[in-house]
Structure formats: structure tokens, C-alpha cells
Protein backbone atom coordinates (compact mmCIF):
# COMPACT_ATOMS: atom_id res chain seq x y z
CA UNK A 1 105.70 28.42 82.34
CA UNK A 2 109.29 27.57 81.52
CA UNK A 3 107.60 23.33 80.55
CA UNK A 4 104.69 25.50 78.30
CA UNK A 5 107.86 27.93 76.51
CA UNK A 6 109.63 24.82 76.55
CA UNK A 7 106.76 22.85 74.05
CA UNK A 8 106.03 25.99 72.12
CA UNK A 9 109.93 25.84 70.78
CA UNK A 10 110.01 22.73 70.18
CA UNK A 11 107.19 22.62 68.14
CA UNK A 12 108.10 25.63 65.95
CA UNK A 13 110.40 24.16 63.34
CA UNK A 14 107.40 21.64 62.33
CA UNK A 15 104.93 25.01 62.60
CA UNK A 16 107.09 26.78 60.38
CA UNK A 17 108.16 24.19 58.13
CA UNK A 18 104.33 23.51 57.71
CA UNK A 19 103.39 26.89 56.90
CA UNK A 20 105.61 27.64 54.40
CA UNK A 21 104.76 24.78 52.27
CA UNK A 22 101.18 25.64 52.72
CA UNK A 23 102.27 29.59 51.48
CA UNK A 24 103.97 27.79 48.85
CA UNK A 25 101.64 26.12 47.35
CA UNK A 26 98.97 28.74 46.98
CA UNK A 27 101.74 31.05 45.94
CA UNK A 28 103.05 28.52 43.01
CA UNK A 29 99.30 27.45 42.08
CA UNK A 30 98.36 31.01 41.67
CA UNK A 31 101.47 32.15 39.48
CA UNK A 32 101.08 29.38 37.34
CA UNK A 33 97.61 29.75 36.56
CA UNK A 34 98.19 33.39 35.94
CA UNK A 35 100.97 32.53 33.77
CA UNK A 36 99.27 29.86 32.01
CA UNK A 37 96.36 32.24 31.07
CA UNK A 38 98.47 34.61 29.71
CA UNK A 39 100.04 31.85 27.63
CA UNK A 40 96.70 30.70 25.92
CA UNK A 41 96.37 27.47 28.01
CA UNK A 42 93.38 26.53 30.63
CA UNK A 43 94.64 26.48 33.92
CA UNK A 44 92.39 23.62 34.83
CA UNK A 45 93.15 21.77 31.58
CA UNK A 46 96.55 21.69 32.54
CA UNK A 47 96.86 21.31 36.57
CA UNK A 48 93.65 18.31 35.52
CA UNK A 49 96.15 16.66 33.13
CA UNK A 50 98.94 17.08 35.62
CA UNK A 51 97.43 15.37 38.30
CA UNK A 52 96.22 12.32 35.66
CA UNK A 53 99.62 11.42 34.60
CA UNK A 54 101.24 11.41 37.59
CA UNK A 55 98.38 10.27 40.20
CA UNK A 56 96.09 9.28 37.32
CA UNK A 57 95.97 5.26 38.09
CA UNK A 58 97.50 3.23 40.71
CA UNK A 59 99.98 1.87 38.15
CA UNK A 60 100.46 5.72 36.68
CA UNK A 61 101.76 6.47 39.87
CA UNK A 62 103.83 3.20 41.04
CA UNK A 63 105.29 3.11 37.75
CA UNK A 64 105.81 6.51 36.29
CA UNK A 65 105.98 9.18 39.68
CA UNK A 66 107.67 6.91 41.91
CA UNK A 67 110.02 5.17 39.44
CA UNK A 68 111.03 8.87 38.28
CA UNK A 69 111.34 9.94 41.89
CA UNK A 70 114.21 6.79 42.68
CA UNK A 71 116.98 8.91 41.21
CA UNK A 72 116.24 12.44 43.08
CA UNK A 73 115.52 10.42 45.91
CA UNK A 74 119.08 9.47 45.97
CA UNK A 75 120.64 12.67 45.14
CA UNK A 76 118.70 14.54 47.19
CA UNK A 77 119.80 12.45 50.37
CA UNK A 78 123.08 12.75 48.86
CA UNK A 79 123.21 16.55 48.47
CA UNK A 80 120.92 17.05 52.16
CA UNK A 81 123.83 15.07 54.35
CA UNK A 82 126.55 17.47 52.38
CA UNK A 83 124.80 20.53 53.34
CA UNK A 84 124.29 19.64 56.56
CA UNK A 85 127.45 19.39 57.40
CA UNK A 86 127.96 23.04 55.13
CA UNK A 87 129.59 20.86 52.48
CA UNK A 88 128.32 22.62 49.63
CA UNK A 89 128.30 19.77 47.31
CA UNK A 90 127.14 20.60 43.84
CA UNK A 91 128.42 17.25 42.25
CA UNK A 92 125.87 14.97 42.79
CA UNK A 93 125.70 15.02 39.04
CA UNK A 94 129.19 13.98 37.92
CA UNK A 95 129.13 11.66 41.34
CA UNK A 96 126.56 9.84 39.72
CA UNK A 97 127.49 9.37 36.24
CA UNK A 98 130.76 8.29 38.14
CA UNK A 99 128.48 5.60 40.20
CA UNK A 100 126.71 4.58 36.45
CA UNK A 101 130.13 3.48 34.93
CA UNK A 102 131.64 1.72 37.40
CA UNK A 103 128.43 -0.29 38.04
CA UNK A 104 128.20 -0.76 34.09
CA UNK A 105 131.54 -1.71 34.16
CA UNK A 106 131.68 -4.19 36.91
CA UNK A 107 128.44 -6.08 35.69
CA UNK A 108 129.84 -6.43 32.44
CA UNK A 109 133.02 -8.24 33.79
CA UNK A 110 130.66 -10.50 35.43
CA UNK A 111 128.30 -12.08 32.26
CA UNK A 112 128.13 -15.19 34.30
CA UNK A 113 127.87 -13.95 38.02
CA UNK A 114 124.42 -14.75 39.79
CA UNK A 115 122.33 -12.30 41.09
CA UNK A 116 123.31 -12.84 45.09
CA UNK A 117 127.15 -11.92 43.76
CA UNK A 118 126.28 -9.33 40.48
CA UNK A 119 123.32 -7.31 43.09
CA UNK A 120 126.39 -6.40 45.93
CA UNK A 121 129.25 -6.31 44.10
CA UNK A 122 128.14 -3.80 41.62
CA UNK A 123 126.50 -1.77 44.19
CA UNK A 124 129.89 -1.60 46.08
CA UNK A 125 131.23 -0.41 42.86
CA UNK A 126 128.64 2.36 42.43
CA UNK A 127 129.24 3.66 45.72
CA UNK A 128 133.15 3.58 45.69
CA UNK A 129 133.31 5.08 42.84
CA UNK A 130 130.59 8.05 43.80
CA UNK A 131 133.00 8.44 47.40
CA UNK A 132 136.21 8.12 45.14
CA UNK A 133 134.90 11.03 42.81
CA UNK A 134 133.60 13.42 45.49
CA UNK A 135 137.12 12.56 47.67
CA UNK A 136 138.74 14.69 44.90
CA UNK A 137 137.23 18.08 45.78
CA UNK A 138 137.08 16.94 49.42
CA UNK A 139 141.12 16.89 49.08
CA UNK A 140 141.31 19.71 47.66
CA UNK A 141 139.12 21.84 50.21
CA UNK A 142 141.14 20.13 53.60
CA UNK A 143 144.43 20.46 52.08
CA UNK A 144 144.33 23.68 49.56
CA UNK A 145 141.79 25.15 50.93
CA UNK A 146 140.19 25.47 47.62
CA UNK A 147 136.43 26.22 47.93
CA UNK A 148 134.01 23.07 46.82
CA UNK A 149 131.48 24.83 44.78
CA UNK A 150 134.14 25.06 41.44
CA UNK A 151 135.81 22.20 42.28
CA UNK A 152 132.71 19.79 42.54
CA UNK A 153 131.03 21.33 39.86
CA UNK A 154 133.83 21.12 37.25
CA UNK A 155 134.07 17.62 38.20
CA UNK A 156 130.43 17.52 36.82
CA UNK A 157 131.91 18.30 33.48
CA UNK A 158 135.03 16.08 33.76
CA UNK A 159 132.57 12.72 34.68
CA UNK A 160 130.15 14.14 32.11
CA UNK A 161 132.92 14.00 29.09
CA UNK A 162 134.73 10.48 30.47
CA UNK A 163 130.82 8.94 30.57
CA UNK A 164 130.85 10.60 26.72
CA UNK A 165 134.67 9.25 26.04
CA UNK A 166 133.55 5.57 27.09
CA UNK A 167 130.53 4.69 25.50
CA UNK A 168 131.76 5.81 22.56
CA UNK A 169 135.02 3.99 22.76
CA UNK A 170 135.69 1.20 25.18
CA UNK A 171 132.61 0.49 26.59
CA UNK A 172 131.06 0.66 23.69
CA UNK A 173 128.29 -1.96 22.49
CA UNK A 174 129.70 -4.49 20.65
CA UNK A 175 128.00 -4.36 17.43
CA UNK A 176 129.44 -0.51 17.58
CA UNK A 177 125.92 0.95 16.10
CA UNK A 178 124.74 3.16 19.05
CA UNK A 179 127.11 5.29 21.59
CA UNK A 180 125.86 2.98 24.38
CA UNK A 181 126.87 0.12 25.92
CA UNK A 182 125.85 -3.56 25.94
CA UNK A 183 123.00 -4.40 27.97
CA UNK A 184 124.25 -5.76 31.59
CA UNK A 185 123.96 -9.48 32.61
CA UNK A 186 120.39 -9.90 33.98
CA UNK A 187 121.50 -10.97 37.27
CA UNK A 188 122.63 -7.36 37.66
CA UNK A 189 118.84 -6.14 37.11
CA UNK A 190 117.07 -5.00 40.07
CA UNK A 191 114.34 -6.79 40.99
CA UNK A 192 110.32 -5.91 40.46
CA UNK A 193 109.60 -4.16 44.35
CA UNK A 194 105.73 -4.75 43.29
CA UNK A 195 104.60 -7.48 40.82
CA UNK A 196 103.09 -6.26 37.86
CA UNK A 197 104.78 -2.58 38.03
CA UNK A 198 107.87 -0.60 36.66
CA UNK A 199 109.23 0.31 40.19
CA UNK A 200 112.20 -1.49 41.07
CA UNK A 201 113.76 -2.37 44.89
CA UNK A 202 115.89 0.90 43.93
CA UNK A 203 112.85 3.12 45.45
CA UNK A 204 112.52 0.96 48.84
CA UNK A 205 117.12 1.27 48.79
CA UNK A 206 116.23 5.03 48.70
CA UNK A 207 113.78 5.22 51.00
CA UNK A 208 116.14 2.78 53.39
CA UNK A 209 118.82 5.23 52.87
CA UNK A 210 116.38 8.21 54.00
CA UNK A 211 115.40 6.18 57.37
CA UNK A 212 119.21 5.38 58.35
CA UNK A 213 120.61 8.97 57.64
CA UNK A 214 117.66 10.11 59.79
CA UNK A 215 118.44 7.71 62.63
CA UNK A 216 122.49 8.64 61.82
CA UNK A 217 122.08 12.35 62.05
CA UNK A 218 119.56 12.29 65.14
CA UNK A 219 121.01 9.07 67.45
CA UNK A 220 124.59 9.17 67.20
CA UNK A 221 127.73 11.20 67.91
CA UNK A 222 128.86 11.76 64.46
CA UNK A 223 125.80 12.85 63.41
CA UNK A 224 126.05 15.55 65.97
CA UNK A 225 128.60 16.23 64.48
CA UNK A 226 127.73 16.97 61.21
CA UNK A 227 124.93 18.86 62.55
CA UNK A 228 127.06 21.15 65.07
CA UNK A 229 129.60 21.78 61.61
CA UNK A 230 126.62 22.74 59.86
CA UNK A 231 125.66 25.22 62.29
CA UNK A 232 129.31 26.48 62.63
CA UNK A 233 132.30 25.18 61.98
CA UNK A 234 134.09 27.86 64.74
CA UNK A 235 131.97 27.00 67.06
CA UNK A 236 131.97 23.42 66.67
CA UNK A 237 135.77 23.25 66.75
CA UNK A 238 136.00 25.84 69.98
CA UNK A 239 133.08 24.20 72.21
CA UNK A 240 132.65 20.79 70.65
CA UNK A 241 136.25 20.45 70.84
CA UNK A 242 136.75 18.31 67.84
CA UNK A 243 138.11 18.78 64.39
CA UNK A 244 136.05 19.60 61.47
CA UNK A 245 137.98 17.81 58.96
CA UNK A 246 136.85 14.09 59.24
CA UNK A 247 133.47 15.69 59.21
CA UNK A 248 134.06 17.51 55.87
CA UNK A 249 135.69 14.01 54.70
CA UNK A 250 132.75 11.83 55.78
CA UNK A 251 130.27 13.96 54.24
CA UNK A 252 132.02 14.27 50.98
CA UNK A 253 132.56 10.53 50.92
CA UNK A 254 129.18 9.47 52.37
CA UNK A 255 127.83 11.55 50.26
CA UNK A 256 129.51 10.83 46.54
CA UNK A 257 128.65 7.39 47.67
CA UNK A 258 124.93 7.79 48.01
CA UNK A 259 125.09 9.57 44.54
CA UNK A 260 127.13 7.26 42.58
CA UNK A 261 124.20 4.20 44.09
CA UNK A 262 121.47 6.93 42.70
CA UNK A 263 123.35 6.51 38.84
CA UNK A 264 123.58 2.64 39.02
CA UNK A 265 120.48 1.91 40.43
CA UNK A 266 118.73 3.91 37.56
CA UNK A 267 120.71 1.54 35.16
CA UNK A 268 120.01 -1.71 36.93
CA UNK A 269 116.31 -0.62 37.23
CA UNK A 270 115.58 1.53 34.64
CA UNK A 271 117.20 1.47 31.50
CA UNK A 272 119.83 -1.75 31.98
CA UNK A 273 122.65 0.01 29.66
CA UNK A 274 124.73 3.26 29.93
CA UNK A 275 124.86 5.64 27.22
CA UNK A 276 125.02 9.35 26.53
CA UNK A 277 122.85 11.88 28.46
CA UNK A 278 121.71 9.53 31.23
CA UNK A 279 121.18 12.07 33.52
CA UNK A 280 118.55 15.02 32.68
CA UNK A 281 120.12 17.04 35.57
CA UNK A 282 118.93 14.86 38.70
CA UNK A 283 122.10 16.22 40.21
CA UNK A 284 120.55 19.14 39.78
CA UNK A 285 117.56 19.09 40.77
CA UNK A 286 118.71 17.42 43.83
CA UNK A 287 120.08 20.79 45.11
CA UNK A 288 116.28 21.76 44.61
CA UNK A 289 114.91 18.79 46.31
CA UNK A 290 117.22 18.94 49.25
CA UNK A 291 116.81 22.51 49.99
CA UNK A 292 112.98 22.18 50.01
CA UNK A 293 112.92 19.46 52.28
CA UNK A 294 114.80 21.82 54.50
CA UNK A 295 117.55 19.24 54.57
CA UNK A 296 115.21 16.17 56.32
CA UNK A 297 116.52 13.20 55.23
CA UNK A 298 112.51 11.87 55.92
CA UNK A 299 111.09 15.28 54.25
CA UNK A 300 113.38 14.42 51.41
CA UNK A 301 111.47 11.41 50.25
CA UNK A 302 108.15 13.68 50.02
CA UNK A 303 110.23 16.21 47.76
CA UNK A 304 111.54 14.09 45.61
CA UNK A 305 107.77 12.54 44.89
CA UNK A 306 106.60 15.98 44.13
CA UNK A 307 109.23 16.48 41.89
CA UNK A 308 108.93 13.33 40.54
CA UNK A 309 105.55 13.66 39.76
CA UNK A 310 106.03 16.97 38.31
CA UNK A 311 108.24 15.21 35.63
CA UNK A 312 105.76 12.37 34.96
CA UNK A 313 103.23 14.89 34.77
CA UNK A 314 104.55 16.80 32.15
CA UNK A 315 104.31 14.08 29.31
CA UNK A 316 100.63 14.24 30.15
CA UNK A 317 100.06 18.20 29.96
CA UNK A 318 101.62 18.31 26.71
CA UNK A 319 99.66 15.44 25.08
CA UNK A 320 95.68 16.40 26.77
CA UNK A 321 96.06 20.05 27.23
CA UNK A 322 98.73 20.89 24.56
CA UNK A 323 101.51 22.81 27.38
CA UNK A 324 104.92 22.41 26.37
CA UNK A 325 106.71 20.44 28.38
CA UNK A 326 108.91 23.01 29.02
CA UNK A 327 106.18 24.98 31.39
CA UNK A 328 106.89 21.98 33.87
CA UNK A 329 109.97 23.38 34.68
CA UNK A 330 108.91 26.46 35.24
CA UNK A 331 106.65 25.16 37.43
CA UNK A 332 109.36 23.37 39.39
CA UNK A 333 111.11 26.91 39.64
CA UNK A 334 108.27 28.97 40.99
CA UNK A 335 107.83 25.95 43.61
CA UNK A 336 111.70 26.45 44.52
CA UNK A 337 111.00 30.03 44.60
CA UNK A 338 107.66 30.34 46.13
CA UNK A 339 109.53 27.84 49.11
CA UNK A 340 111.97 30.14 49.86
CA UNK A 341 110.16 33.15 49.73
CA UNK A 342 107.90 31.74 52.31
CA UNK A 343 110.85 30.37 54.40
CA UNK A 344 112.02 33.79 54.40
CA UNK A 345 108.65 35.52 55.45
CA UNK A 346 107.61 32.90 58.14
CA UNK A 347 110.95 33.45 59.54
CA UNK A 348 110.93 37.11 59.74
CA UNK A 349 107.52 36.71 61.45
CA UNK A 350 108.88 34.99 63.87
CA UNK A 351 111.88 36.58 64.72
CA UNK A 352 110.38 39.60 65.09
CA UNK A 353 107.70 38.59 67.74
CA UNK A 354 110.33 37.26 69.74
């Protein structure tokens, strides 16, 4: 009896996890049809033309979902081992912009660097500075005692306005026409991860990044340890009997530093220059993407697919079924919503049947 109980709880997490995002998906297909109706747009036009421009082609999908996934891949790894260890890091966003000029600045240092020095070295950069921006509010929560929501999301605004500051002044291209910067050397451009396509070897970093926090948090003491602060930092500190600061610290660090990698990696594979507004709000969104993974470093890679083919979907509603773009966001919302909603019912189910 005790080996059958014993099965039947381990096994519920997955059960659960499962049926909510089958509750969810019913629940966000139905609103948004309804919606849609009422708006004066085909349901089935729109969900058809969805589908098409993010799953459309082999190629659609390699080099539009995917590609658009890379950077809330990497954020939402980043924001998932935060929150895990209840660091409630909200500055993924500033984290990476911070990650995006130092690996801009770097490359362009090194015009004449080959790819076997430009590829690490800038990536270093990325990450240090991503760790050296979210050590700030880290500080400031160990030491003060400040709370990390404000401080991390102010920092959002203060990387936001130095990214604005420098490619309009010093890093600015040289022929001083656009508030960008020149493009980097290309022995700082990530490499093609299939021939023929738009993805880059960012996607596989991400997806590398995904296995090893898996591994981290499952197979190793620290990891427990993030996982025991997450579930309380009293008890953690009374029966684990060690401190919770070095967790906080390597979470914030590890964590800016996975962000600031998400910000270079979409210049050295995407668009090969900084410049204003790089970021639509994949910090963000990463909050989003995290939570619905239910903070699975392994789940998070599926999230940030959906997500990412939400995005490369929209294009294609707007132009076959005449949706404004817009409506994709509101679909990413009642998908949020519709999640937790479902978390929250599933759970009372089973809590009160035990």
C-alpha cells in the first residue's frame, strides 16, 4: 500500500502540471474565439493564419518561431532559477540590455580578433556584465534589506536610458546617421546552427543552458539549496542548517548572467548591431514564460516556443486574416491567465480530496 501511495505522489506534479495546460488551452482557445467574433474577425481565419506563420513551413518555423524563441529562452531560464530560489527577479530586462552593451562593446575593441577569441570573450562579457548588473539589487537586499522587486525593476529603467545614452553618443556608428552602433566584426557573429536557416547556435546555447540548470537544480547540493530557499527560507536556515545568503547571491548572479548572454546572443545572431529599443519586453515576458513552465528549466524551453510562435504568428494574422497584431498579445495574456486559473483549480481539487 505504502509502495502504491508512494507512486501515486510522485506522479502527481506531472498529473497536475498536465492537466492544467490541457484546461488551459481549451480555456484560452475558447475566449479568444469568442472574443474574436465579437471583434468582426473569423476565428478560424485567424487561429489558420496563426498556425501558418509560425508552423507554416519547415523554414517558417526554424527561422521565424525558434529564432524568436532564443531570447525568452534565455530570460526565462534566467528569471525560473531566480524564483526558485524566491529571488523575485524582475530585471531580466535591464540585465539584458546590460549583457547587449558590453558584448557590443567588447567586439568592437576587437575588429581584428578571430572567431575562436571574439565567440568567448564577448560571451564572458555578456554574462559579467548581466551578474554585475543584477549584483546591485542582490547587495542591496543582503545588506539593506531592501526588497528586489523596486530595486531590480528600476534598474530596468537605469540600463534602459544608459543603452539610450550610448548609442546615441559614444557608441555611436561612425558615420553618426542612425542612433545605433557599428556593425560588430564578423568573427563575433554566431554561427548558422542549420545550413540554409536564420537560427543561430544561440538556440542550441539556450537549450544547453536549460539541460545544465536541470541537472544543477536536481543532482547537486547547491541546487538543493536553491530549491529548499525557495520553499522557505526559515526553514531552510533552521533544518538545512545553512545560510540563505550565498543562495540569494548565486541566484542573482547566475541569473543576471544568463540574461545579459540572452541580450548578446540576439545581437551576435540576430541583428549584429545595438541600437535603441532592442528589447520588445523579453524581460518581460520571461516572467510569463517562467511562471508557465512552473519554473522547469526543461518545461521552459516548450514555453518559450509557444510564446515564440505566438510572436511569429502574429505578422501572419494581421497580413491573411486582417487581426491587429495587437490581439496576439492578448492572446498571450488569456494563456497566462487561463494557466493560472487552472493551476489554481487543479490544486484545490486536489487538496481537498486529500
Amino acid at each position: 500500500m505504502s509502495r502504491g501511495f508512494s507512486i501515486t505522489a510522485r506522479l502527481r506534479p506531472e498529473l497536475v502540471a498536465t492537466i492544467t495546460a490541457t484546461v488551459a488551452v481549451i480555456a484560452t482557445l475558447a475566449v479568444a474565439a469568442t472574443l474574436l467574433a465579437l471583434g468582426g474577425h473569423s476565428p478560424g481565419d485567424a487561429f489558420a493564419a496563426l498556425a501558418r506563420g509560425a508552423f507554416g513551413t519547415w523554414d517558417r518555423f526554424v527561422s521565424f518561431t525558434l529564432v524568436r524563441a532564443t531570447p525568452l529562452l534565455l530570460t526565462g531560464l534566467a528569471v525560473a532559477l531566480a524564483f526558485r530560489a524566491r529571488v523575485w527577479n524582475i530585471g531580466a530586462e535591464g540585465q539584458l540590455h546590460a549583457g547587449a552593451l558590453a558584448g557590443v562593446a567588447v567586439a568592437l575593441l576587437l575588429p581584428g580578433a578571430g572567431a575562436v577569441l571574439a565567440l568567448p570573450i564577448t560571451l564572458l562579457a555578456a554574462a559579467a556584465a548581466g551578474a554585475l548588473w543584477a549584483s546591485v539589487p542582490a547587495a542591496m537586499k543582503t545588506e539593506m534589506g531592501v526588497g528586489e522587486v523596486i530595486t531590480t525593476l528600476l534598474m530596468n529603467f537605469v540600463a534602459l536610458f544608459l543603452a539610450q545614452f550610448l548609442v546615441q553618443g559614444p557608441l555611436r556608428e561612425s558615420r553618426g546617421v542612425f542612433n545605433q552602433t557599428d556593425e560588430i566584426p564578423a568573427a563575433a557573429h554566431l554561427p548558422a546552427l542549420l545550413p540554409d536557416t536564420r537560427l543561430h547556435l544561440g538556440f542550441l546555447f539556450g537549450v544547453v543552458i536549460a539541460v545544465t540548470l536541470w541537472l544543477f537544480l536536481t543532482r547537486t547540493p547547491g541546487g538543493f539549496r536553491i530549491r529548499a530557499a525557495g520553499a522557505s527560507v526559515r526553514a531552510a536556515e533552521v533544518s538545512g542548517r545553512f545560510s540563505v545568503t550565498p543562495v540569494i547571491w548565486l541566484s542573482f548572479l547566475a541569473s543576471g548572467a544568463i540574461a545579459g548572454l540572452a541580450g548578446w546572443i540576439q545581437i551576435a545572431g540576430v541583428t549584429h548591431r545595438m541600437y535603441e529599443g532592442l528589447s520588445p519586453g523579453w524581460g518581460y515576458t520571461a516572467i510569463a514564460v517562467a511562471l508557465l513552465a512552473r519554473l522547469h528549466p526543461l518545461a521552459v524551453v516548450v514555453t518559450a516556443i509557444v510564446f515564440g510562435a505566438l510572436s511569429a504568428g502574429g505578422g501572419a494574422m494581421q497580413r491573411e486574416a486582417g487581426v491587429p497584431e495587437v490581439w496576439v498579445r492578448g492572446i498571450e495574456a488569456l494563456v497566462i491567465l487561463a494557466v493560472l486559473t487552472a493551476d489554481r483549480i487543479v490544486q484545490g481539487m486536489a487538496a481537498s480530496r486529500d
